[in-house]
N, C-alpha and C. Protein backbone atom coordinates (compact mmCIF):
# COMPACT_ATOMS: atom_id res chain seq x y z
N UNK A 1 -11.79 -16.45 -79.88
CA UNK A 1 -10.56 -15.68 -79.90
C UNK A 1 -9.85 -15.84 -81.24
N UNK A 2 -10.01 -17.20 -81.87
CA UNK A 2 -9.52 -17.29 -83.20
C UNK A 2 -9.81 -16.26 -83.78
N UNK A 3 -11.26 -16.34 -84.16
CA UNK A 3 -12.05 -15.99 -85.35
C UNK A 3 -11.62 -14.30 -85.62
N UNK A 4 -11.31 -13.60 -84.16
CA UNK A 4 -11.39 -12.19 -83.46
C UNK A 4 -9.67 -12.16 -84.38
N UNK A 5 -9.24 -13.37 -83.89
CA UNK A 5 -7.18 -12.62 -84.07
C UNK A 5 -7.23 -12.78 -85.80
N UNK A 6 -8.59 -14.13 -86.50
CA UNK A 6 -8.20 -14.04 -88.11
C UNK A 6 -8.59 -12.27 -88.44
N UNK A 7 -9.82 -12.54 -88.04
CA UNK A 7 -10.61 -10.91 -88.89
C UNK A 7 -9.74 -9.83 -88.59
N UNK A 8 -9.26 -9.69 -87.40
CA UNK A 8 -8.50 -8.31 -86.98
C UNK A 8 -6.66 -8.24 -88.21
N UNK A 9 -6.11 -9.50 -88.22
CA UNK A 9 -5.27 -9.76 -89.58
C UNK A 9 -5.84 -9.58 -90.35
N UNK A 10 -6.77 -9.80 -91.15
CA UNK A 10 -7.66 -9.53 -92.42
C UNK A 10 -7.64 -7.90 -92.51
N UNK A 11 -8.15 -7.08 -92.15
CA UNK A 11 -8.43 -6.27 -91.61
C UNK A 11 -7.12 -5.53 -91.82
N UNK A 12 -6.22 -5.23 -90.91
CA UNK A 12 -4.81 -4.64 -90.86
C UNK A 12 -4.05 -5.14 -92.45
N UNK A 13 -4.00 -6.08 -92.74
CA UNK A 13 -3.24 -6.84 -93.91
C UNK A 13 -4.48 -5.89 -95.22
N UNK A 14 -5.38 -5.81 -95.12
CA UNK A 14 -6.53 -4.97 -96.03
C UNK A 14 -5.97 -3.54 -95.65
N UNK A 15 -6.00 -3.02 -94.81
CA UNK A 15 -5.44 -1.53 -94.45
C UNK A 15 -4.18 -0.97 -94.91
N UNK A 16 -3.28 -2.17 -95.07
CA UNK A 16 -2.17 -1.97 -95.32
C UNK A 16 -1.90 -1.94 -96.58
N UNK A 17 -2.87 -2.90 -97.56
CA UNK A 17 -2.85 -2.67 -98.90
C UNK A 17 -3.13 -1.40 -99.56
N UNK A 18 -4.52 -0.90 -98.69
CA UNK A 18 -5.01 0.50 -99.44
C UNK A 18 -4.59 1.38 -99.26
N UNK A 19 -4.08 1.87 -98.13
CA UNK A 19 -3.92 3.08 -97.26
C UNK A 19 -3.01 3.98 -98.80
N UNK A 20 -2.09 3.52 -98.89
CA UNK A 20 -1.20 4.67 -100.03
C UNK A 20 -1.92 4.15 -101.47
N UNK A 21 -2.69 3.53 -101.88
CA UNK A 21 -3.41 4.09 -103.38
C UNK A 21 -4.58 4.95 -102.48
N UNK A 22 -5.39 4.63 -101.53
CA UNK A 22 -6.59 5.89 -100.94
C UNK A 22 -5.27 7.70 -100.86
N UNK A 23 -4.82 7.13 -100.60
CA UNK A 23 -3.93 8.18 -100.13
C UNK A 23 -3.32 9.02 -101.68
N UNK A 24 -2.49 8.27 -102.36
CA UNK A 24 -2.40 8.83 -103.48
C UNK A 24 -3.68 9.03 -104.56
N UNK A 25 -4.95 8.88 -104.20
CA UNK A 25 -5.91 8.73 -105.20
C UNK A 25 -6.90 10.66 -104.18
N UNK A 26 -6.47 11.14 -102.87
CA UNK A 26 -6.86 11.96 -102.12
C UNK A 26 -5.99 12.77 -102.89
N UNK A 27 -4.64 12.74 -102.76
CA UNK A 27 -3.81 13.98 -103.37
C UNK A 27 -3.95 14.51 -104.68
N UNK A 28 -4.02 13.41 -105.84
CA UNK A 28 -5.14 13.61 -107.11
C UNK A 28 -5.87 14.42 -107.23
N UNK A 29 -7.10 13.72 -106.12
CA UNK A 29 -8.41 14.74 -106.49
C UNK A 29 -7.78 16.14 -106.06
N UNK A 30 -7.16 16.13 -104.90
CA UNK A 30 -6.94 17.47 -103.75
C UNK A 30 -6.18 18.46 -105.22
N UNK A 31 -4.99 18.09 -106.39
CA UNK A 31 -4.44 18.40 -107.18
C UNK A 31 -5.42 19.23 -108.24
N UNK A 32 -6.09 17.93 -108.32
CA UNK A 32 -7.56 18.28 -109.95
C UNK A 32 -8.30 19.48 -109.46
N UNK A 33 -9.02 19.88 -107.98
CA UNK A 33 -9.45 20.80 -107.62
C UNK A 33 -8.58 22.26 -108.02
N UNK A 34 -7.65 22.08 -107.37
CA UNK A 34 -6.80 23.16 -107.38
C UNK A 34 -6.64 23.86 -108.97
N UNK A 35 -6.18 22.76 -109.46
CA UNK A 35 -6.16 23.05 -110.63
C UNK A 35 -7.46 23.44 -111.42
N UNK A 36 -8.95 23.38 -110.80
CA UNK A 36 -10.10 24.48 -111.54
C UNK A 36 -9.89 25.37 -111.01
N UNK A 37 -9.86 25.87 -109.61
CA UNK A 37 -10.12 27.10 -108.95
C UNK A 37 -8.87 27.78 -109.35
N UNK A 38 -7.52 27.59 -110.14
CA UNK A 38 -6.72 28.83 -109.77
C UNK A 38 -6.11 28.76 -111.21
N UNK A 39 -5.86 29.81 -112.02
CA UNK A 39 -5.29 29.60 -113.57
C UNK A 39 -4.26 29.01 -113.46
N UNK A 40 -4.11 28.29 -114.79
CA UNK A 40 -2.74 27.45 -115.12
C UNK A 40 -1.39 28.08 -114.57
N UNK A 41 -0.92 26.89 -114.13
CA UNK A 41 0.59 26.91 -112.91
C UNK A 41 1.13 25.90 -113.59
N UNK A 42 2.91 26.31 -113.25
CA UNK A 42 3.68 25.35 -113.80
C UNK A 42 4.61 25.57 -112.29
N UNK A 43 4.97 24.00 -111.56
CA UNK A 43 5.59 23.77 -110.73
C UNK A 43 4.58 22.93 -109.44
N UNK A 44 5.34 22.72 -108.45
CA UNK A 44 4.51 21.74 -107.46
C UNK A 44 3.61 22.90 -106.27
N UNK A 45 2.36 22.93 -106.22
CA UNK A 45 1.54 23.69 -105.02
C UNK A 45 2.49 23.18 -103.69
N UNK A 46 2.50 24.07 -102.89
CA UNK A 46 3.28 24.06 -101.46
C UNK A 46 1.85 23.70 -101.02
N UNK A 47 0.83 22.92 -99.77
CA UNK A 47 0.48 23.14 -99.08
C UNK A 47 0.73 23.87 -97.41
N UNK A 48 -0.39 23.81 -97.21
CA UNK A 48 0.19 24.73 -95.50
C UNK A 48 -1.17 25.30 -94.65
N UNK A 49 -0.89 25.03 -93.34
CA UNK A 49 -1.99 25.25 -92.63
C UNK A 49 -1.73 26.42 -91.72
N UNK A 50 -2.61 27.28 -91.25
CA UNK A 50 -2.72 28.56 -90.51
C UNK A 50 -3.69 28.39 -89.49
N UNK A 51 -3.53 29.15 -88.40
CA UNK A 51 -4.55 28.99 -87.70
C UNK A 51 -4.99 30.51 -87.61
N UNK A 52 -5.90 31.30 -87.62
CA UNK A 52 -6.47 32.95 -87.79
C UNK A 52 -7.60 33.06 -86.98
N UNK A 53 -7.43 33.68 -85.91
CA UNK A 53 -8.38 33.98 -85.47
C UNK A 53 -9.63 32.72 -84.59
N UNK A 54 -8.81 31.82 -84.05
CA UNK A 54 -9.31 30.66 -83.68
C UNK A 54 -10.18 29.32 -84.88
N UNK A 55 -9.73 29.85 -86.28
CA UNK A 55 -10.11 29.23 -87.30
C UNK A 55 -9.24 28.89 -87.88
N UNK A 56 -8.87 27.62 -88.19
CA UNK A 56 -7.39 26.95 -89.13
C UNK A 56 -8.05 26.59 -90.67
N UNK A 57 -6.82 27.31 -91.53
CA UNK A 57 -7.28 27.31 -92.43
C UNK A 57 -6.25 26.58 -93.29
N UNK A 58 -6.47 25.36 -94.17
CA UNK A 58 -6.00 24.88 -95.01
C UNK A 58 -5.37 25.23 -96.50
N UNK A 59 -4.55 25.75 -96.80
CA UNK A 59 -3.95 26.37 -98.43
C UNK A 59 -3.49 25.76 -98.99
N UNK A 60 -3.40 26.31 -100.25
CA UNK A 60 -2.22 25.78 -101.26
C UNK A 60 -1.56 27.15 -101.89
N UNK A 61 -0.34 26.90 -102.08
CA UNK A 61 -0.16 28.06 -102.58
C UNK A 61 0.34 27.49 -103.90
N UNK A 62 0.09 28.28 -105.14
CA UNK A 62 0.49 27.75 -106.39
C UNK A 62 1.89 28.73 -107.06
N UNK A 63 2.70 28.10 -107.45
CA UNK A 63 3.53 29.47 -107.94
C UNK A 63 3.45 30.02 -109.57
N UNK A 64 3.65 31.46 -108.82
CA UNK A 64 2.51 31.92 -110.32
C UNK A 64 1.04 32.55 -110.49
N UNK A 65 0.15 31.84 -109.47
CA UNK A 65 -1.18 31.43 -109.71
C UNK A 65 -2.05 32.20 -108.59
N UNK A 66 -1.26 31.84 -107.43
CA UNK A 66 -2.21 32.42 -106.31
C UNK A 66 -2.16 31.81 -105.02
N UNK A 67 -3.18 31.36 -104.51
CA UNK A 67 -3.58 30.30 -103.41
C UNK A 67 -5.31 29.79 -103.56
N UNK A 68 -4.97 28.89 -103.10
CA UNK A 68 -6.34 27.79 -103.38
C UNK A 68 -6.62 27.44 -101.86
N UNK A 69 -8.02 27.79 -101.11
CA UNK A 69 -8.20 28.08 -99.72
C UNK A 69 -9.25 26.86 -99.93
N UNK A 70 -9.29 26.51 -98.64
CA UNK A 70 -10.45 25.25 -98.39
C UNK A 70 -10.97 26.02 -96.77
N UNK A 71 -12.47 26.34 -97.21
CA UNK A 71 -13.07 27.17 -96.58
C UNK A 71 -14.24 26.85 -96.20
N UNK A 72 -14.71 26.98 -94.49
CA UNK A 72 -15.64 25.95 -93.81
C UNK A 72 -16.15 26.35 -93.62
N UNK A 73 -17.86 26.57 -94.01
CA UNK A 73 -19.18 26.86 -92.81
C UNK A 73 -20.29 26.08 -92.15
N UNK A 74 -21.21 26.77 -92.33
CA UNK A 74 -22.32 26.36 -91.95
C UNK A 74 -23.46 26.72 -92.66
N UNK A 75 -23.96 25.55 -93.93
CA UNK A 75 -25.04 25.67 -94.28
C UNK A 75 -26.12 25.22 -93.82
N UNK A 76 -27.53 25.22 -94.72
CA UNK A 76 -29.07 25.00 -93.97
C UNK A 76 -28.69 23.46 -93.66
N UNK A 77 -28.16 22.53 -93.92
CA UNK A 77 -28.15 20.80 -93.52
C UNK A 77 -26.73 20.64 -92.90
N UNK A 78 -25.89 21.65 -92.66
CA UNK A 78 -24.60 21.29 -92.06
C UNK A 78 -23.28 21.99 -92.43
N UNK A 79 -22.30 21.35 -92.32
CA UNK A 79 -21.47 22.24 -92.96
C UNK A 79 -20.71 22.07 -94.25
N UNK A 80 -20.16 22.83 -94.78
CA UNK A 80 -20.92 23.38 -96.72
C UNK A 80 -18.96 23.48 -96.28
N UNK A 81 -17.94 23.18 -97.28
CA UNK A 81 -16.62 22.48 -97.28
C UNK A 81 -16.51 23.46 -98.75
N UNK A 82 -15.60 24.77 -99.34
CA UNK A 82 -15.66 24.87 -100.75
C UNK A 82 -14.32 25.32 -100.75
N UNK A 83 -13.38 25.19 -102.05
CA UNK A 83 -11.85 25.64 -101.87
C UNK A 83 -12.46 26.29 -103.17
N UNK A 84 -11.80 27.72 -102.46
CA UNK A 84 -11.86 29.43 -103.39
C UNK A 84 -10.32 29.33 -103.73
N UNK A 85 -10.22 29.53 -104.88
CA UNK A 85 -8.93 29.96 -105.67
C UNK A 85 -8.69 31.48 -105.44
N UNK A 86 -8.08 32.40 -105.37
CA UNK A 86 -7.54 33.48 -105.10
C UNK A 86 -6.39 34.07 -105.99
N UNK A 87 -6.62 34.74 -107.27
CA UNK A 87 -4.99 35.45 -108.02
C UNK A 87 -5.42 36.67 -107.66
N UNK A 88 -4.47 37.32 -107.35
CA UNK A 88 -4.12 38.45 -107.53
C UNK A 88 -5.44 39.57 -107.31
N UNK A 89 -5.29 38.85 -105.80
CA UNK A 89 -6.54 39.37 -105.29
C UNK A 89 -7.72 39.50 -105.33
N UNK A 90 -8.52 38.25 -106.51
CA UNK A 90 -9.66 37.89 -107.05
C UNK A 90 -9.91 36.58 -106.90
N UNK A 91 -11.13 36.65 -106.53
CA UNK A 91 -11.74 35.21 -106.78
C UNK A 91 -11.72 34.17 -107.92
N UNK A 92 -10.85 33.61 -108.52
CA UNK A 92 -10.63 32.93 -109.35
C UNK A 92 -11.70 31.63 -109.87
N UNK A 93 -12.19 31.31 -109.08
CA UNK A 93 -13.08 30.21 -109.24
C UNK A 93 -13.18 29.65 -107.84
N UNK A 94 -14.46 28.54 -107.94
CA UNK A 94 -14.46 27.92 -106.52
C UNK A 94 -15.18 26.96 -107.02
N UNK A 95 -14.64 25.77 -106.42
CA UNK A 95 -15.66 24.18 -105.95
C UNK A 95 -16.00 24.05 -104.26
N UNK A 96 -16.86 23.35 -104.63
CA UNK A 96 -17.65 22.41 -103.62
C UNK A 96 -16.52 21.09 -103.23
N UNK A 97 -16.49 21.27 -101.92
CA UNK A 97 -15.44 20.02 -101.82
C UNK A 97 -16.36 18.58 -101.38
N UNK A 98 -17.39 19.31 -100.26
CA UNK A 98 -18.36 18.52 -99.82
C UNK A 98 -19.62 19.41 -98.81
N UNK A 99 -21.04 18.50 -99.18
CA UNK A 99 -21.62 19.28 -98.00
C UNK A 99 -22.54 18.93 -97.99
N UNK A 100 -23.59 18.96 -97.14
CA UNK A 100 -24.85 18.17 -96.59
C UNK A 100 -26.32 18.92 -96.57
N UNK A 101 -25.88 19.69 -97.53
CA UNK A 101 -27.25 20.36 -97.80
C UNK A 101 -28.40 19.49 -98.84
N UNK A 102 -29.61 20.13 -98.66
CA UNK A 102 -31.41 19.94 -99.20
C UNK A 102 -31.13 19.22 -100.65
N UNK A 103 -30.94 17.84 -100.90
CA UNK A 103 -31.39 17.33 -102.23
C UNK A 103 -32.09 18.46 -103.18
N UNK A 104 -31.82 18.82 -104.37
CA UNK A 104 -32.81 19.66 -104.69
C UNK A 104 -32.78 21.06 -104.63
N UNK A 105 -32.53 21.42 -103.57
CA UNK A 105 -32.54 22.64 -103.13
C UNK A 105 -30.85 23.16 -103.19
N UNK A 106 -30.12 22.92 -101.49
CA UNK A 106 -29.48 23.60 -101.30
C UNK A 106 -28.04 22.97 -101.93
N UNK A 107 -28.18 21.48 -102.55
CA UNK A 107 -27.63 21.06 -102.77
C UNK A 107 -26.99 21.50 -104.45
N UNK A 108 -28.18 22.54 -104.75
CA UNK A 108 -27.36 23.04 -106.30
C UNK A 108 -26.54 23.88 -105.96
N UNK A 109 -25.66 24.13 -105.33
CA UNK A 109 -24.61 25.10 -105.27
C UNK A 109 -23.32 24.72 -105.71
N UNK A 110 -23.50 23.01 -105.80
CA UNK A 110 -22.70 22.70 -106.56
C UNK A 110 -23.10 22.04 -107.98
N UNK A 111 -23.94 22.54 -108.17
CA UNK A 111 -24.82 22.12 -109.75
C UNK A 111 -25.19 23.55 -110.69
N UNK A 112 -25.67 24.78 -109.64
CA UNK A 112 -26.38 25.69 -110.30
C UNK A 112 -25.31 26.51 -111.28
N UNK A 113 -25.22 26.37 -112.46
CA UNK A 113 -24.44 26.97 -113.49
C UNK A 113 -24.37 28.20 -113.10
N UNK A 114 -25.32 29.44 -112.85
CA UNK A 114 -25.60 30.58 -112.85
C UNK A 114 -24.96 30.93 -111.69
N UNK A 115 -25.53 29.97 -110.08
CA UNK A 115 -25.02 30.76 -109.28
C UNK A 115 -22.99 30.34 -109.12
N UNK A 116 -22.65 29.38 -109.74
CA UNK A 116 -21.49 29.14 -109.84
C UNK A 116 -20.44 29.97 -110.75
N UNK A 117 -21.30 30.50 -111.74
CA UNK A 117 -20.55 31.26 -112.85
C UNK A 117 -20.56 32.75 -111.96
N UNK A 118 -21.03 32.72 -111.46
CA UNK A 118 -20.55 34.49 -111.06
C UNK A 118 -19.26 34.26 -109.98
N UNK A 119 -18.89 33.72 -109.31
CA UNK A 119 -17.78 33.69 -108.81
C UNK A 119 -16.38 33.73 -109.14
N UNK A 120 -16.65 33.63 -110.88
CA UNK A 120 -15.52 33.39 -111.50
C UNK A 120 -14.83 34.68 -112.01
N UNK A 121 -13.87 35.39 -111.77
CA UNK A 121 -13.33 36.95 -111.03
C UNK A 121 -14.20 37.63 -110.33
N UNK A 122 -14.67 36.99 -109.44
CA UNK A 122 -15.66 37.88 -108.43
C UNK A 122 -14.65 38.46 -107.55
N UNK A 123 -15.13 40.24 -107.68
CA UNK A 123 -14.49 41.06 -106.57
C UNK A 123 -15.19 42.15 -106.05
N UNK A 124 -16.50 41.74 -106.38
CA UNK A 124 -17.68 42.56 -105.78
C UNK A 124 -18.05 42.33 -103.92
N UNK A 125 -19.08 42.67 -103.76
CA UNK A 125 -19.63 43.01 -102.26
C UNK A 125 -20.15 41.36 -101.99
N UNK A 126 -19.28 40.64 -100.51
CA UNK A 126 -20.05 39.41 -100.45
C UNK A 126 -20.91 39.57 -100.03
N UNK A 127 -22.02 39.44 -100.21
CA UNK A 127 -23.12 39.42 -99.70
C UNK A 127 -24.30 39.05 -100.64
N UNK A 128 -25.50 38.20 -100.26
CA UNK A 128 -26.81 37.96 -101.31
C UNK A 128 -27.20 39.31 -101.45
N UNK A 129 -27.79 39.12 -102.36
CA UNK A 129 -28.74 40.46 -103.06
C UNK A 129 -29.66 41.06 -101.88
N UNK A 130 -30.25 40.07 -101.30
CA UNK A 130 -31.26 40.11 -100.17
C UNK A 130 -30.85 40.64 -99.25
N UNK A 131 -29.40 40.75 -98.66
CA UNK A 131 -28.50 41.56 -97.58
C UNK A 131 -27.91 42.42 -98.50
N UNK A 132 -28.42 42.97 -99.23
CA UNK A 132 -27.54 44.19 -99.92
C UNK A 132 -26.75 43.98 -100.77
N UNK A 133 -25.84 42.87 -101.14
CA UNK A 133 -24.82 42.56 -101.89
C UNK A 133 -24.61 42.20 -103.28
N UNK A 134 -23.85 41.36 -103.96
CA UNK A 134 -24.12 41.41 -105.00
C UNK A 134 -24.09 40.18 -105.92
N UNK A 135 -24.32 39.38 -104.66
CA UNK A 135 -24.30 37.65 -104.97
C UNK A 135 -26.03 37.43 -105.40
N UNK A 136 -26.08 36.66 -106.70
CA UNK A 136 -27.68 35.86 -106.89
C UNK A 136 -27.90 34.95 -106.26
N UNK A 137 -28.68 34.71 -105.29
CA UNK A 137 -28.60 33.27 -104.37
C UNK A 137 -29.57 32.34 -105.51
N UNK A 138 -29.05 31.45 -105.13
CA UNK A 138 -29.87 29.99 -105.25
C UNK A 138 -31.40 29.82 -105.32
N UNK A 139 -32.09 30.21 -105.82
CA UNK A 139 -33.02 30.14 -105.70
C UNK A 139 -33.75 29.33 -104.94
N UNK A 140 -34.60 29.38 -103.47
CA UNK A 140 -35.30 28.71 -102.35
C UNK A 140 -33.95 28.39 -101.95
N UNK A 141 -32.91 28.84 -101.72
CA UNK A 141 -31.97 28.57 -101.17
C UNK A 141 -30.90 29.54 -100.48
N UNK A 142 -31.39 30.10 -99.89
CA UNK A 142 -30.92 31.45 -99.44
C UNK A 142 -30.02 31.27 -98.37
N UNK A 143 -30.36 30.13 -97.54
CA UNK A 143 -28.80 29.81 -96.62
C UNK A 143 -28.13 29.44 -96.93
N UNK A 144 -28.10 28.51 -97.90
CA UNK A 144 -26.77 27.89 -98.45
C UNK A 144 -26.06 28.72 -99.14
N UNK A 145 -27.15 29.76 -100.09
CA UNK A 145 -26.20 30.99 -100.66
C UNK A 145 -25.45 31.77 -99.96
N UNK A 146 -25.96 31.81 -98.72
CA UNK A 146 -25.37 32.60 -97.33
C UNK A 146 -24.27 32.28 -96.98
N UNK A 147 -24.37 30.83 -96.85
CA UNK A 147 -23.00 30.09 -95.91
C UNK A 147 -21.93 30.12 -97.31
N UNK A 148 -22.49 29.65 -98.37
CA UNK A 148 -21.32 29.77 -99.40
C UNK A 148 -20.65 30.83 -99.50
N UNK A 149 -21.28 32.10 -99.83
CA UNK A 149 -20.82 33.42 -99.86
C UNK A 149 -19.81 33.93 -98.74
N UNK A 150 -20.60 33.21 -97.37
CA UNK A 150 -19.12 33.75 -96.41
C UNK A 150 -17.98 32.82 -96.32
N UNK A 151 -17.93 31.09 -97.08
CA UNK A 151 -17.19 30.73 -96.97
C UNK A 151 -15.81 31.02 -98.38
N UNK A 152 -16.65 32.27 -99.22
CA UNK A 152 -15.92 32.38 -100.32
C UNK A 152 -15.22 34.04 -99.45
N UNK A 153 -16.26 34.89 -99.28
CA UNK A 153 -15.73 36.29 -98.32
C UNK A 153 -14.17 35.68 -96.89
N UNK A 154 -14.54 34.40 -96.25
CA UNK A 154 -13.45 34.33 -95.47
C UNK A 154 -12.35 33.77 -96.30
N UNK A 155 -12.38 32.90 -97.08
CA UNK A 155 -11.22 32.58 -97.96
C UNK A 155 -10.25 34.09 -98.39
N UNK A 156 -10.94 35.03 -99.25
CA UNK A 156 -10.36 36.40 -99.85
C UNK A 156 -9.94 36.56 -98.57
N UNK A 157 -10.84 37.04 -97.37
CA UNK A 157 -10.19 37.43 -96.63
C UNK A 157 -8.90 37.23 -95.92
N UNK A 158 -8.97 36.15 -96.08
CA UNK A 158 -7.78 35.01 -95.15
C UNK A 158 -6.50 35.36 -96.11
N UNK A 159 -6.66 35.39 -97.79
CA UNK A 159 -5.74 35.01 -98.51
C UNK A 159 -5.04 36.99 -98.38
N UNK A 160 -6.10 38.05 -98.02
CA UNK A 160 -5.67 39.13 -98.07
C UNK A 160 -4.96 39.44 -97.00
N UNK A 161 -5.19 38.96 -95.69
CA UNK A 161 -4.77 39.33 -94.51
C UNK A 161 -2.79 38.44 -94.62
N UNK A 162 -3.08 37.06 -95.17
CA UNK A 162 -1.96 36.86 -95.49
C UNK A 162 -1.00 37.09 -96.51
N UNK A 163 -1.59 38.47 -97.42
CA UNK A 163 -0.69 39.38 -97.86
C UNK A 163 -0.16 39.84 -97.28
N UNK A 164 -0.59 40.62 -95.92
CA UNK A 164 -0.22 41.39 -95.32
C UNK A 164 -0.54 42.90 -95.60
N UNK A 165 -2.12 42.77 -96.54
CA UNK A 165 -3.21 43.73 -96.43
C UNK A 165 -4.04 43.94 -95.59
N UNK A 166 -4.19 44.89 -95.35
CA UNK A 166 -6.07 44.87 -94.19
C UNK A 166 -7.31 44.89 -95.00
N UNK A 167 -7.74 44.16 -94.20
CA UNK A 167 -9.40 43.88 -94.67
C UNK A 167 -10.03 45.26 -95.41
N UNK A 168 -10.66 45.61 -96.25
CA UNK A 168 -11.56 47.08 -95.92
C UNK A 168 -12.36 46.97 -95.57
């Protein structure tokens, strides 16, 4: 019972140290992101959460700039996590926040220069080339290009509907 009441103090007294540098070292990164996906802003991002369509969606809104969406699917190893920047009704840029796709493979989507550089004012047709559209997938990687593409198509969408535009 000792040993149980030292470690469990150890433990809490350790939790209590980290919790606000983990915490302020999350808002950082959460900041540094934002700041690729959406052009230079001067002032503090509002965050804010929505729920649409039985899907809650995480924002930032920047003033000035746009909104910065953190947008969830389902790629070939799981689910694929990317926050799409959004100005003025364009795709501004997008990162990879996290995701569990193919070493190698599906995992360049956050490596592949090429297929990353076209997103940057993308306001074309989401969709891979292979479904008609006008995204280059990944080469041997065609789901992950998939799941990325709709997690960049529901972001626009999300950020258009909360204009208070309709979809076309």
């Amino acid at each position: 019972t000792a040993v149980c009441l030292i470690c469990s103090s150890l433990l809490a007294v350790s939790y209590a140290v980290t919790k606000d540098p983990i915490d302020q070292a999350k808002v950082l990164k959460t900041n540094k992101t934002i700041a690729e996906v959406l052009p230079e802003f001067s002032g503090d991002v509002v965050p804010a959460t929505i729920e649409v369509g039985g899907v809650s969606y995480q924002y930032y809104e920047a003033p000035g700039a746009g909104y910065a969406v953190v947008s969830n699917t389902t790629g070939f190893g799981g689910q694929l996590s990317v926050m799409v920047g959004i100005a003025d009704g364009i795709v501004y840029n997008t990162k990879v926040l996290s995701h569990s796709e193919t070493p190698g493979l599906g995992a360049k989507c956050q490596t592949d220069e090429t297929f990353l550089g076209q997103w940057k004012g993308y306001n074309g047709n989401f969709k891979v080339t292979k479904d008609g559209g006008d995204v280059d997938a990944i080469t041997a990687s065609t789901i992950t290009s998939r799941a990325y593409t709709l997690a960049v198509a529901n972001a626009a969408g999300f950020v258009k509907n909360l204009g208070g535009q309709d979809n076309e």
